[in-house]
Each structure stands twice: as structure tokens, then as C-alpha cells.
N, C-alpha and C. Protein backbone atom coordinates (compact mmCIF):
# COMPACT_ATOMS: atom_id res chain seq x y z
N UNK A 1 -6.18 -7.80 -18.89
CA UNK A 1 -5.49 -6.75 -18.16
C UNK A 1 -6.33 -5.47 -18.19
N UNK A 2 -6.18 -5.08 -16.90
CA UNK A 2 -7.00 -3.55 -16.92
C UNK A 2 -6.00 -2.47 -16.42
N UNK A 3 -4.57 -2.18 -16.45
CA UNK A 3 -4.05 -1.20 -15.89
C UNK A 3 -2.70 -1.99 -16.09
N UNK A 4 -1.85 -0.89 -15.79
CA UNK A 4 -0.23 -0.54 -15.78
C UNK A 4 0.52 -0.48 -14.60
N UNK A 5 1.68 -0.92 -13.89
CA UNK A 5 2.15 -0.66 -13.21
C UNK A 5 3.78 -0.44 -13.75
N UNK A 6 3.78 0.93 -13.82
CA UNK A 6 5.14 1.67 -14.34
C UNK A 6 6.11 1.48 -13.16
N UNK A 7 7.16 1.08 -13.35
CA UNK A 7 8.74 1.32 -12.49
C UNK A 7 9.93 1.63 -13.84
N UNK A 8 10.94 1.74 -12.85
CA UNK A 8 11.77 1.84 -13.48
C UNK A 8 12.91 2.58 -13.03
N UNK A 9 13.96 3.41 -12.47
CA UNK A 9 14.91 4.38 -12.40
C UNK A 9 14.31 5.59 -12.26
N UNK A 10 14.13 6.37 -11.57
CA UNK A 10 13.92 7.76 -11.06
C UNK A 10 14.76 8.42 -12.86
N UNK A 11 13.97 9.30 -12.94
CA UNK A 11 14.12 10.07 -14.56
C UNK A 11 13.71 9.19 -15.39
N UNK A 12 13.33 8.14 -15.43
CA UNK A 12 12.97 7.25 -16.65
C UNK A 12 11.96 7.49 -17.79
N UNK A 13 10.95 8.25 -16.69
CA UNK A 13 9.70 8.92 -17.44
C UNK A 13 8.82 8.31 -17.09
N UNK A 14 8.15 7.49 -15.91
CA UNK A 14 7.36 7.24 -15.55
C UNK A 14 5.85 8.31 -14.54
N UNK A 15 6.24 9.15 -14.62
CA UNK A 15 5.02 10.30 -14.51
C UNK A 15 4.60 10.93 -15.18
N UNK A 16 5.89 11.07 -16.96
CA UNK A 16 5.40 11.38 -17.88
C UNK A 16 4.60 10.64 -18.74
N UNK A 17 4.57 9.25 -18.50
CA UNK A 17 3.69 8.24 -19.15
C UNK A 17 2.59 8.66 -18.55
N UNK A 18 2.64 8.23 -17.43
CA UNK A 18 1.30 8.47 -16.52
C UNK A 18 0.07 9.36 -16.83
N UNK A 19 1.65 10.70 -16.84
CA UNK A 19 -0.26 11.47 -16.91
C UNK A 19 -0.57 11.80 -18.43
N UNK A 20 0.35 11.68 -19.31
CA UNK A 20 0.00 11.67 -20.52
C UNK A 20 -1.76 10.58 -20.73
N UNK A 21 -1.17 9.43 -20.11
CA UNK A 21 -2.06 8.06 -19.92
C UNK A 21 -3.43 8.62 -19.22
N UNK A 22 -2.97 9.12 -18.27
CA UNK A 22 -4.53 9.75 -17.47
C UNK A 22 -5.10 11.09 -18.42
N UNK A 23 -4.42 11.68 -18.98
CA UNK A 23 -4.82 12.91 -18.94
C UNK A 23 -5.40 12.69 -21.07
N UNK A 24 -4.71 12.20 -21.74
CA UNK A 24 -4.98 11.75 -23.29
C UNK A 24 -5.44 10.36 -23.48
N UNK A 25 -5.96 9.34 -22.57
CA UNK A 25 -6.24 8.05 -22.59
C UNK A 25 -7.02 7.51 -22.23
N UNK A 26 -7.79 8.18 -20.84
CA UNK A 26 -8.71 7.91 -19.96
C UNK A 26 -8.50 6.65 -18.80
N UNK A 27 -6.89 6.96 -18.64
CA UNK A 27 -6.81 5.95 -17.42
C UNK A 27 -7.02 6.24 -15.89
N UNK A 28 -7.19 5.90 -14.96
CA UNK A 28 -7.20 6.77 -13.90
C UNK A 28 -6.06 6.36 -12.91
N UNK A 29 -5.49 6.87 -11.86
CA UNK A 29 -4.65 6.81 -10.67
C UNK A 29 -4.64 7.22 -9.79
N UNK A 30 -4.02 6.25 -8.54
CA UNK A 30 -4.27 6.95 -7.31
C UNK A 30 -3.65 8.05 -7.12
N UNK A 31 -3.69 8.54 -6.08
CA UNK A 31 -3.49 10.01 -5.33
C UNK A 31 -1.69 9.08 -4.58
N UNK A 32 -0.64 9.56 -4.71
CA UNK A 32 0.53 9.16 -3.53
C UNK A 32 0.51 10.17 -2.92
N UNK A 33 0.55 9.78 -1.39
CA UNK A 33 0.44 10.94 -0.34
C UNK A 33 2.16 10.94 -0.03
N UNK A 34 3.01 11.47 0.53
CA UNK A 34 4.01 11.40 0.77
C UNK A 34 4.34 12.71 2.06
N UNK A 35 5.48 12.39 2.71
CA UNK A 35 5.57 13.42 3.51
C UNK A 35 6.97 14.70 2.84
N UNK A 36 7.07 14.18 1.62
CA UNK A 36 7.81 15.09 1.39
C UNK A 36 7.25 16.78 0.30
N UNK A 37 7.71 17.26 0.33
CA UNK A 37 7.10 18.47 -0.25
C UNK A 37 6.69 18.67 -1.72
N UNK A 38 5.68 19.01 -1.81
CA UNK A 38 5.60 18.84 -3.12
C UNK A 38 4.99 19.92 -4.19
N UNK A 39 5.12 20.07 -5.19
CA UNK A 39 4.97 21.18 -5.98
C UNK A 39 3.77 21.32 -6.36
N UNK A 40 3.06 22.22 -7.26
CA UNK A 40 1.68 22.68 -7.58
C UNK A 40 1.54 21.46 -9.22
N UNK A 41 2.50 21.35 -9.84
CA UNK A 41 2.64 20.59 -10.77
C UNK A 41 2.75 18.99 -10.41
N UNK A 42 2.86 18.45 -9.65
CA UNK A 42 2.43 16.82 -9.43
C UNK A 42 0.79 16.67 -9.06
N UNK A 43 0.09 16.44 -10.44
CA UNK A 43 -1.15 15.94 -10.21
C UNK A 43 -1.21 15.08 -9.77
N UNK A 44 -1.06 13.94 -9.26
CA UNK A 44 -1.13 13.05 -8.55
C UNK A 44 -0.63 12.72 -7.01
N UNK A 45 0.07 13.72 -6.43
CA UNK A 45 1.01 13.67 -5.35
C UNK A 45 0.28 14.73 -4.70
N UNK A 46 0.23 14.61 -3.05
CA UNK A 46 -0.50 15.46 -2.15
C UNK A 46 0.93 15.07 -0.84
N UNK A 47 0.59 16.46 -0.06
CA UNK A 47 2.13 16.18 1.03
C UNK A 47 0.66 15.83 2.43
N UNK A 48 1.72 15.13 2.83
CA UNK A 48 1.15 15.45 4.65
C UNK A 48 2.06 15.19 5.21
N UNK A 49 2.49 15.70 6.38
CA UNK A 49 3.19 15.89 7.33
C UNK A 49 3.07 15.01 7.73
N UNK A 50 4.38 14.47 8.17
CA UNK A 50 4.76 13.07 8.67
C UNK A 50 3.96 12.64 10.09
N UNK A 51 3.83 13.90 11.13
CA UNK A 51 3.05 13.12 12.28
C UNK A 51 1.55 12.51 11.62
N UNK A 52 0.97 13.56 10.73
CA UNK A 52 -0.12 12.96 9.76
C UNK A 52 -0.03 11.86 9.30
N UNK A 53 1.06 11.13 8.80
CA UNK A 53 0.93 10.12 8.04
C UNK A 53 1.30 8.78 8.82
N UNK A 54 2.41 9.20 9.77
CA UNK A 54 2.74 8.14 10.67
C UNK A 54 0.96 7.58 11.20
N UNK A 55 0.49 8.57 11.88
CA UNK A 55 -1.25 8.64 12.19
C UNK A 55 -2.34 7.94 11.24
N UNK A 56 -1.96 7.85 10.23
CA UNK A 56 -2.95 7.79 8.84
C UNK A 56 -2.32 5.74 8.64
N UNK A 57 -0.92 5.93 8.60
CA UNK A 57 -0.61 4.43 8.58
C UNK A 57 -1.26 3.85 9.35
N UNK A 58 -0.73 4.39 10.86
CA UNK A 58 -1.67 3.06 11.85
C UNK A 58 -2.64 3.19 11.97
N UNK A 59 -3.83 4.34 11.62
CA UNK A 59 -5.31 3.93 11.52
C UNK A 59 -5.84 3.58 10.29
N UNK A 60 -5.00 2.90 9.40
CA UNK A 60 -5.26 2.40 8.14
C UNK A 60 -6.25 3.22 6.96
N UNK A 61 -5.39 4.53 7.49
CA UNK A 61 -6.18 5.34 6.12
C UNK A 61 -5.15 5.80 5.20
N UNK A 62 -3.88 5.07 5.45
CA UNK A 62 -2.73 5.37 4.34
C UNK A 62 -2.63 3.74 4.06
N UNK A 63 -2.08 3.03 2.89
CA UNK A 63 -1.74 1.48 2.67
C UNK A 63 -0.45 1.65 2.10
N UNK A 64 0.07 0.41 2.06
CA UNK A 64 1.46 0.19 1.66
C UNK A 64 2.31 1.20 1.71
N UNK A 65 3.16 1.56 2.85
CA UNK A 65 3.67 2.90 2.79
C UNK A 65 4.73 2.32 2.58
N UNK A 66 6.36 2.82 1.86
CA UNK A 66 7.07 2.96 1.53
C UNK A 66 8.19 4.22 1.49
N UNK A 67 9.80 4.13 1.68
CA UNK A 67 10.52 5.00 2.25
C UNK A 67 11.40 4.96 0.99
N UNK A 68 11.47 6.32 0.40
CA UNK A 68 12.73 6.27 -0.57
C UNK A 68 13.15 7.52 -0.45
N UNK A 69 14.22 7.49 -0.80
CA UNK A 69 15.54 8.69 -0.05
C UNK A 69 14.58 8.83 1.41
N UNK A 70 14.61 9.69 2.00
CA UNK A 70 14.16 10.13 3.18
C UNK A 70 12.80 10.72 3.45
N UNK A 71 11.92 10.25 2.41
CA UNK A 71 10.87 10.55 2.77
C UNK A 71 9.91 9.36 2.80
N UNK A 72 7.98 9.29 3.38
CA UNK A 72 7.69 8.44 2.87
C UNK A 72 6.89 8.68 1.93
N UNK A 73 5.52 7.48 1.57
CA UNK A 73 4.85 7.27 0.53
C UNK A 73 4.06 6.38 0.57
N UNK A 74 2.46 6.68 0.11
CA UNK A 74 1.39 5.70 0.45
C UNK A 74 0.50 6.25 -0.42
N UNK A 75 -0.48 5.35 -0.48
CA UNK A 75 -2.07 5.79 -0.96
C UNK A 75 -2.88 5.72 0.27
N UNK A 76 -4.01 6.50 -0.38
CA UNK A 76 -5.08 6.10 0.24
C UNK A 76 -5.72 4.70 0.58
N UNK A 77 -6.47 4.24 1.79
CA UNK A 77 -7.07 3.02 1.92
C UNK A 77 -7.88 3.39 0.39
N UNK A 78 -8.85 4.50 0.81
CA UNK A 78 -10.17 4.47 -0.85
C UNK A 78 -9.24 4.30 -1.97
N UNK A 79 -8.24 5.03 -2.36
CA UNK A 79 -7.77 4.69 -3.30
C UNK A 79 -7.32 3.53 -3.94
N UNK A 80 -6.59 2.55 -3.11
CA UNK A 80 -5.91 1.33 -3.10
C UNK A 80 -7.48 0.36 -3.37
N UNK A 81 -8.31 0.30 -2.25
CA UNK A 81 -9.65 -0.24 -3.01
C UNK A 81 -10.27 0.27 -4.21
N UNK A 82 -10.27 0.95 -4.33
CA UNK A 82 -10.80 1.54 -5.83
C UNK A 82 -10.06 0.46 -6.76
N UNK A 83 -8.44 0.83 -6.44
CA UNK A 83 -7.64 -0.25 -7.87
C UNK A 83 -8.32 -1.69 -7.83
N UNK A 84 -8.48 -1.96 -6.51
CA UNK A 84 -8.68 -3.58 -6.46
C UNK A 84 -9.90 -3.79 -6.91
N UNK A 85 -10.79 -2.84 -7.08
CA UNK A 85 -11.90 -3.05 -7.44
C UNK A 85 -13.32 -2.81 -8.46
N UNK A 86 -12.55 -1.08 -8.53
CA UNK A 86 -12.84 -0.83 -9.60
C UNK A 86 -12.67 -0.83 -10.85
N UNK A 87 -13.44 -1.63 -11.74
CA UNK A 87 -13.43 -2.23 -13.10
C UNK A 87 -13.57 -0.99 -14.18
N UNK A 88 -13.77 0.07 -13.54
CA UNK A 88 -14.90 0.86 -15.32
C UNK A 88 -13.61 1.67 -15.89
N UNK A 89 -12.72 2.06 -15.48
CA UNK A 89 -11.64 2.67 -16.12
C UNK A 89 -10.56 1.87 -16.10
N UNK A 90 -9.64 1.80 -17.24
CA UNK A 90 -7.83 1.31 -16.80
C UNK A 90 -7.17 2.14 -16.27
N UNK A 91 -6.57 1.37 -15.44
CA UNK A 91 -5.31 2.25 -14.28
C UNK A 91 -4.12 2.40 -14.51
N UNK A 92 -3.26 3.42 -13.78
CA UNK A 92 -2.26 3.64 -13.74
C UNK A 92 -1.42 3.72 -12.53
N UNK A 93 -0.80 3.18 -12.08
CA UNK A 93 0.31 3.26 -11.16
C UNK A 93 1.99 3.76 -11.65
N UNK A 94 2.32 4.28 -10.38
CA UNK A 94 4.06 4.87 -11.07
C UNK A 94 4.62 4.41 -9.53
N UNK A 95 5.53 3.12 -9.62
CA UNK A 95 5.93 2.81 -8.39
C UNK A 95 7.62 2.33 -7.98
N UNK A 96 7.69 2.46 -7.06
CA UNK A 96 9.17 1.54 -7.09
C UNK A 96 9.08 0.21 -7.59
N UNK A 97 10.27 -0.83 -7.67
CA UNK A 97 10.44 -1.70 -8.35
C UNK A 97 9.72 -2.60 -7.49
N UNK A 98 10.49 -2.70 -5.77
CA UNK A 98 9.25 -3.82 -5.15
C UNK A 98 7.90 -3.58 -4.93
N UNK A 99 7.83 -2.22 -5.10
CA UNK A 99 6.31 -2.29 -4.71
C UNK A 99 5.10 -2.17 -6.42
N UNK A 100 6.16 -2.61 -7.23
CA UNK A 100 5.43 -3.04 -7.91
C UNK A 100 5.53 -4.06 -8.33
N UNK A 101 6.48 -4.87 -8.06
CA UNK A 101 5.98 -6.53 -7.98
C UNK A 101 5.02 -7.20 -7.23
N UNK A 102 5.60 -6.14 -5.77
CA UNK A 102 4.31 -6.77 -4.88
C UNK A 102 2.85 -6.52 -5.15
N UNK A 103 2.27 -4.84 -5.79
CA UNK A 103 0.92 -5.13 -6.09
C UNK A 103 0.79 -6.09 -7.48
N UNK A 104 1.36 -6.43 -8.38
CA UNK A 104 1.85 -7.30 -9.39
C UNK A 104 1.19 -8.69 -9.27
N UNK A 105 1.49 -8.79 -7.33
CA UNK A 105 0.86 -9.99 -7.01
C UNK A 105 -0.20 -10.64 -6.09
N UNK A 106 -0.60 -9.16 -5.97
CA UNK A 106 -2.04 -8.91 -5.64
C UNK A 106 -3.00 -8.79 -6.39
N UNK A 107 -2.87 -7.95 -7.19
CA UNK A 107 -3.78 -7.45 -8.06
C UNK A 107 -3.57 -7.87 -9.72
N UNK A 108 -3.94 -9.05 -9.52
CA UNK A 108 -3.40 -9.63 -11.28
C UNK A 108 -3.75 -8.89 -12.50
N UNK A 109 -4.70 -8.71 -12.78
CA UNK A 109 -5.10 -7.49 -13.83
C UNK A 109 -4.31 -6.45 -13.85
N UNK A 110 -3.26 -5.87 -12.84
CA UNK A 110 -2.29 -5.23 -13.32
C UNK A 110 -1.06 -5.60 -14.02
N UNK A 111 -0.52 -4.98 -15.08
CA UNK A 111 0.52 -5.46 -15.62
C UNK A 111 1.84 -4.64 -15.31
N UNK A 112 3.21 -5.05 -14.86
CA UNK A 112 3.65 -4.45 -14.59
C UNK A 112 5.16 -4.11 -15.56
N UNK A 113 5.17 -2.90 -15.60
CA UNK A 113 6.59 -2.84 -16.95
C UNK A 113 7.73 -1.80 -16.43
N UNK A 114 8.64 -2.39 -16.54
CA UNK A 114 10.00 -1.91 -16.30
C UNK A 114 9.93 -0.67 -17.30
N UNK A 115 10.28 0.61 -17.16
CA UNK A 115 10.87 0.95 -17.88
C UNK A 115 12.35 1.67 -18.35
N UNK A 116 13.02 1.81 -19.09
CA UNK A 116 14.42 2.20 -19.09
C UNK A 116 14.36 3.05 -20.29
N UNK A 117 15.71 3.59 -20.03
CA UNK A 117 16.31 4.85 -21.09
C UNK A 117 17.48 4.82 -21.06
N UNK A 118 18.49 5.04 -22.29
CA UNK A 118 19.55 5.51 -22.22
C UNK A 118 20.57 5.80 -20.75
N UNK A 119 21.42 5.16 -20.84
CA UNK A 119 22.26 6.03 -19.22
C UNK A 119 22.48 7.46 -19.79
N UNK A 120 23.00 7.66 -21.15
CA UNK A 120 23.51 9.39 -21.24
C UNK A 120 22.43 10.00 -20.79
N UNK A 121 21.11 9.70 -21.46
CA UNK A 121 19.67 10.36 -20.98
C UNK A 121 19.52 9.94 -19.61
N UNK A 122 19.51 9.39 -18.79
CA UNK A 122 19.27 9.13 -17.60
C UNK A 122 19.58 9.96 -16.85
N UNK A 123 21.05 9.79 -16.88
CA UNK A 123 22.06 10.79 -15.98
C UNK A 123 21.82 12.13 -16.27
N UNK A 124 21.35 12.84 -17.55
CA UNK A 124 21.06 14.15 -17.42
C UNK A 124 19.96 14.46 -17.08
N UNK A 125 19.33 13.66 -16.92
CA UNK A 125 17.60 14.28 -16.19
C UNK A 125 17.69 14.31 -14.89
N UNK A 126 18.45 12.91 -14.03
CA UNK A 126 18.92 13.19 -12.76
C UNK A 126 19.42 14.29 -12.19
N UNK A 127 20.42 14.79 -12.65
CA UNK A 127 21.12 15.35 -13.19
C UNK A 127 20.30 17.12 -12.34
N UNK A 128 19.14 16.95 -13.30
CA UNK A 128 18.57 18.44 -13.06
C UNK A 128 17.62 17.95 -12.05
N UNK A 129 16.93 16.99 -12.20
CA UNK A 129 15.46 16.75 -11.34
C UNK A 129 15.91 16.39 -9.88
N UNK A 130 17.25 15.74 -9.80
CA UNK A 130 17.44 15.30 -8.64
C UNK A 130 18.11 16.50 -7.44
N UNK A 131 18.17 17.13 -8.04
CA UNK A 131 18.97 18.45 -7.50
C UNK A 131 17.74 19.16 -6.88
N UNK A 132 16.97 19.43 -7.46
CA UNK A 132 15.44 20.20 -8.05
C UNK A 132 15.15 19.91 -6.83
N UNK A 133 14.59 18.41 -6.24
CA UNK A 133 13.89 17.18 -5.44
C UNK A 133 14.63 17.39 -4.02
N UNK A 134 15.97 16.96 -3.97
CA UNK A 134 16.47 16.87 -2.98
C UNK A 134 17.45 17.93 -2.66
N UNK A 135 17.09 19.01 -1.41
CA UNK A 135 18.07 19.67 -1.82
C UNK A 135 19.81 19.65 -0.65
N UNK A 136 19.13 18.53 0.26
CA UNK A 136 19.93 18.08 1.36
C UNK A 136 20.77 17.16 0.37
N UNK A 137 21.82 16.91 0.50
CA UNK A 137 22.93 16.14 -0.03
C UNK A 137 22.59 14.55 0.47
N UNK A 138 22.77 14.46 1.71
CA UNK A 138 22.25 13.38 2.25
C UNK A 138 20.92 12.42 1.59
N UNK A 139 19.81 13.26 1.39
CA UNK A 139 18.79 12.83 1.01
C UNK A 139 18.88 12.54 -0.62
N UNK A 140 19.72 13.19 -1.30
CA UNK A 140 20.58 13.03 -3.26
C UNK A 140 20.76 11.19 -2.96
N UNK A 141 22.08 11.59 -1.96
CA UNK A 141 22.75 10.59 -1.78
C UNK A 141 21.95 9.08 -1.64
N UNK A 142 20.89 8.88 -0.76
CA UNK A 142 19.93 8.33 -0.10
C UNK A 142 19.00 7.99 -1.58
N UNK A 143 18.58 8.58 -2.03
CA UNK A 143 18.22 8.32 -3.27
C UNK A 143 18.94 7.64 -4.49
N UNK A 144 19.98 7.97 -4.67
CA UNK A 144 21.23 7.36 -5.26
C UNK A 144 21.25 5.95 -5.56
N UNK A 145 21.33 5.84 -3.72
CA UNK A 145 21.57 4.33 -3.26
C UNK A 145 20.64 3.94 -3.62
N UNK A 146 19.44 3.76 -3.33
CA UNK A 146 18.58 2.97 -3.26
C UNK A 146 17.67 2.67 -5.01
N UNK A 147 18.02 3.81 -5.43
CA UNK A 147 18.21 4.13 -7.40
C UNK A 147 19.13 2.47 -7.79
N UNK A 148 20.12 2.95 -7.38
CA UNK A 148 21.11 1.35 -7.84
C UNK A 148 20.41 0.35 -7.33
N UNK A 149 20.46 0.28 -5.84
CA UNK A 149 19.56 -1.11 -5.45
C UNK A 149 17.92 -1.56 -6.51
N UNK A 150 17.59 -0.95 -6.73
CA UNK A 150 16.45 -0.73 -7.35
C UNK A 150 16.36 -1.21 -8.67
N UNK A 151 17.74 -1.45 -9.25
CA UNK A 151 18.48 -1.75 -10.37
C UNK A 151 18.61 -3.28 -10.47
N UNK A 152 18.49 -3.64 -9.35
CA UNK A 152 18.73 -5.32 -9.58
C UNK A 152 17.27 -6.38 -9.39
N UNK A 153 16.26 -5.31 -9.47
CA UNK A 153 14.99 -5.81 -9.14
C UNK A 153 14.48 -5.89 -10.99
N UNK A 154 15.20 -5.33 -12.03
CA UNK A 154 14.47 -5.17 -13.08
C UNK A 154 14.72 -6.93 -14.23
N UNK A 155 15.49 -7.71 -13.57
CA UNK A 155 15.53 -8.79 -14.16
C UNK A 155 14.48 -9.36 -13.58
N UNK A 156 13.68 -9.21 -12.86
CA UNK A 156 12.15 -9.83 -12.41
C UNK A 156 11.13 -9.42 -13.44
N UNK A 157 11.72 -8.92 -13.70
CA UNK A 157 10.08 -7.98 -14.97
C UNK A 157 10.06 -8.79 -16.74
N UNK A 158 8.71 -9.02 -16.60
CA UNK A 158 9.08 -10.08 -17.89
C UNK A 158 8.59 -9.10 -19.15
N UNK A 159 8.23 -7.25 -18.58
CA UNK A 159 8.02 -6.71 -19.79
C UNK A 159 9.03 -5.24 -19.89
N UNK A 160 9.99 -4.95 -20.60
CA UNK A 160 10.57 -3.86 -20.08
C UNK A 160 10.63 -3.31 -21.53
N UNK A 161 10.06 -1.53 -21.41
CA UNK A 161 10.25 -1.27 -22.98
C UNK A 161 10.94 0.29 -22.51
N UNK A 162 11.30 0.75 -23.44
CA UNK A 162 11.87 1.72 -23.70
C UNK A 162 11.32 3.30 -23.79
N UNK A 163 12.08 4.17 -22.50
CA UNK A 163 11.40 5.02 -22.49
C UNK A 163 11.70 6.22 -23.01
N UNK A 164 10.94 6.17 -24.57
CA UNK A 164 11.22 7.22 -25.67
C UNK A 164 9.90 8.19 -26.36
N UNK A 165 10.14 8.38 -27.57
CA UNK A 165 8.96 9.55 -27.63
C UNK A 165 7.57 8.07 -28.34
N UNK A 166 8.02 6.87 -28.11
CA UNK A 166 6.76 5.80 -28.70
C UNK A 166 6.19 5.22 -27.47
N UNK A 167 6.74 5.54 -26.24
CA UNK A 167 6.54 4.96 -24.98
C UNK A 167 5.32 4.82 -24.90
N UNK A 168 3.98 5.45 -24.84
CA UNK A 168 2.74 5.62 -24.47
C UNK A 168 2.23 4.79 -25.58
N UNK A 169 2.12 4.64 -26.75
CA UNK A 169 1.98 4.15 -27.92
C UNK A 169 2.19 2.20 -27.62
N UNK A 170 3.35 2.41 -27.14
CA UNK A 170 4.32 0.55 -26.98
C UNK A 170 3.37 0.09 -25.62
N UNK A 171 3.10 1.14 -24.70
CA UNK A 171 1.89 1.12 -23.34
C UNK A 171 0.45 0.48 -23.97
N UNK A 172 -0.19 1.20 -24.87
CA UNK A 172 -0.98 1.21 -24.81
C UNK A 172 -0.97 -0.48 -25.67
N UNK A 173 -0.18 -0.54 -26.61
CA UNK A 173 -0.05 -1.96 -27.49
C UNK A 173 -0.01 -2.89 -26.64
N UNK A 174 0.70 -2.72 -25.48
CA UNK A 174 1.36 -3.84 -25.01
C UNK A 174 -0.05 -4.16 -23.81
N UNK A 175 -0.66 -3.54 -23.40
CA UNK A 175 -1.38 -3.26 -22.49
C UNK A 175 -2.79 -4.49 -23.53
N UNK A 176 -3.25 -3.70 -24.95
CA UNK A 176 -3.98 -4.36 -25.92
C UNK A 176 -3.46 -5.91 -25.64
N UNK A 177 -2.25 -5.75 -26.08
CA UNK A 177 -2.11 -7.14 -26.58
C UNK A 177 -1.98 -8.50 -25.12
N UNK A 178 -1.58 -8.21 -23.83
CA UNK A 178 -1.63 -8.62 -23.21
C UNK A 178 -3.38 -9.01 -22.62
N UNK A 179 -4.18 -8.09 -23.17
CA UNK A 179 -5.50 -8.27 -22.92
C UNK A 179 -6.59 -9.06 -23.44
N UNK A 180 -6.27 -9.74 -24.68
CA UNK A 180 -6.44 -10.89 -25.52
C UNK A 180 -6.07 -12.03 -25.18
């Protein structure tokens, strides 16, 4: 195994793995382009405007794009080749549940792990972040849904650990030990 593919429930802590992982570990990750807005604090996330990206899909310089609450979401073509190909660093991905089964089964050297937390903890990070994120009701809502749906994809995952203050630690073990 050379890399991670994090899912799990929106608040779970999967961007806090991440960049802990990129930033104290030396893993690397793609860039998600998305058309929704985004803050000075998501190192990994860049916006483009949807006629941009609609544009970028069909001339195949965005891949696997994906729609959650009301916005979308893609990588780069370079980026997405890079994962498939580049060997010299371990990776990191932070994805929805199908689209990380599906690169899961593309890209075998990735491993992919559910992760979960507490519902009391869950619901209060939502709670603030989701408010934060979405500020149309509709688009909460839209997220919501598709949060639950998203919920029945995690009995597919044959590794799911717990997302607490050992998380990065149980990552990096599990990541070792799967690599033997």
C-alpha cells in the first residue's frame, strides 16, 4: 500500500487527518477543485466557477467530478495521474463514500478507511461547520440527505477506525501493517 483513501460522514475529521498526514508525515494530495466557495484555510481546495468547470469536465482537465449538497467536485486530470502513478511519496485522499470505493478499485495501492466518531461528537461539529458551509437552507438540507445516504455505503469498508485524538497514529499503523 502506498496511500489512504479517507471517507466517512462530513465532521468526522477527515481533512483533519489529511493535512495533519500531508503537512507532519510527508504524504501528498490532490488539489479538489469545486465550484463552491471556499476559504483561505482549505489547503487543498481551489473554487472555479461552475461555467469553468462544467468546461474543464468536458475537455478533460477536471476527472471524476462529483455533486454533494449543491455544489460540484473534481481533481485535476495532472493530479488524478500523478495518484495513479506516482510512486515516490504516500498519498492522501478525503472523499465521499462512492467515490472512494470507486478509486479503491482502480487504484489498488490505495487503501481505503471509513472513518467514524461518536454521534454526540458528530452532531456538534455539524452542528457549527455545517451552518459555517452552507448558508442556503436548501443546500444544509441537500447535504443532510445525502450525509445519511452516504451512511449505508460504510458496511462496504473492510477498515473503519475511529476518529479520535490516535486517529493519525491507527493511519499510519494500519497503513504499515497493510503494507507487509
Amino acid at each position: 500500500m502506498r496511500g489512504l483513501i479517507l471517507t466517512g460522514a462530513l465532521g468526522a475529521g477527515k481533512t483533519t487527518a489529511q493535512d495533519i498526514l500531508v503537512r507532519q508525515h510527508g504524504f501528498w494530495t490532490p488539489v479538489t477543485v469545486t465550484t463552491r466557495e471556499t476559504s483561505k484555510v482549505e489547503a487543498y481546495v481551489a473554487h472555479v466557477a461552475l461555467d469553468d468547470f462544467i468546461a474543464g469536465v468536458i475537455d478533460k482537465k477536471y476527472v471524476l467530478p462529483a455533486k454533494f449538497g449543491t455544489e460540484w467536485y473534481a481533481w485535476t486530470a495532472a493530479d488524478f495521474s500523478r495518484l495513479l502513478h506516482d510512486h515516490a511519496a504516500p498519498s492522501v485522499v478525503n472523499v465521499r463514500p462512492y467515490t472512494a470505493l470507486l478509486l479503491a478499485s482502480l487504484v489498488s495501492t490505495l487503501l481505503p478507511v471509513w472513518l467514524w466518531i461518536d454521534p454526540d461528537e458528530l452532531a456538534r461539529r455539524i452542528s457549527t461547520r455545517g451552518a459555517a458551509r452552507d448558508l442556503e437552507s436548501s443546500a444544509r438540507k441537500e447535504r443532510a440527505r445525502q450525509d445519511m445516504e452516504d451512511k449505508a455505503y460504510e458496511v462496504l469498508f473492510r477498515f473503519r477506525l475511529r476518529s479520535d485524538e490516535h486517529l493519525v497514529n491507527s493511519l499510519l499503523n494500519l497503513l504499515e501493517r497493510e503494507s507487509q
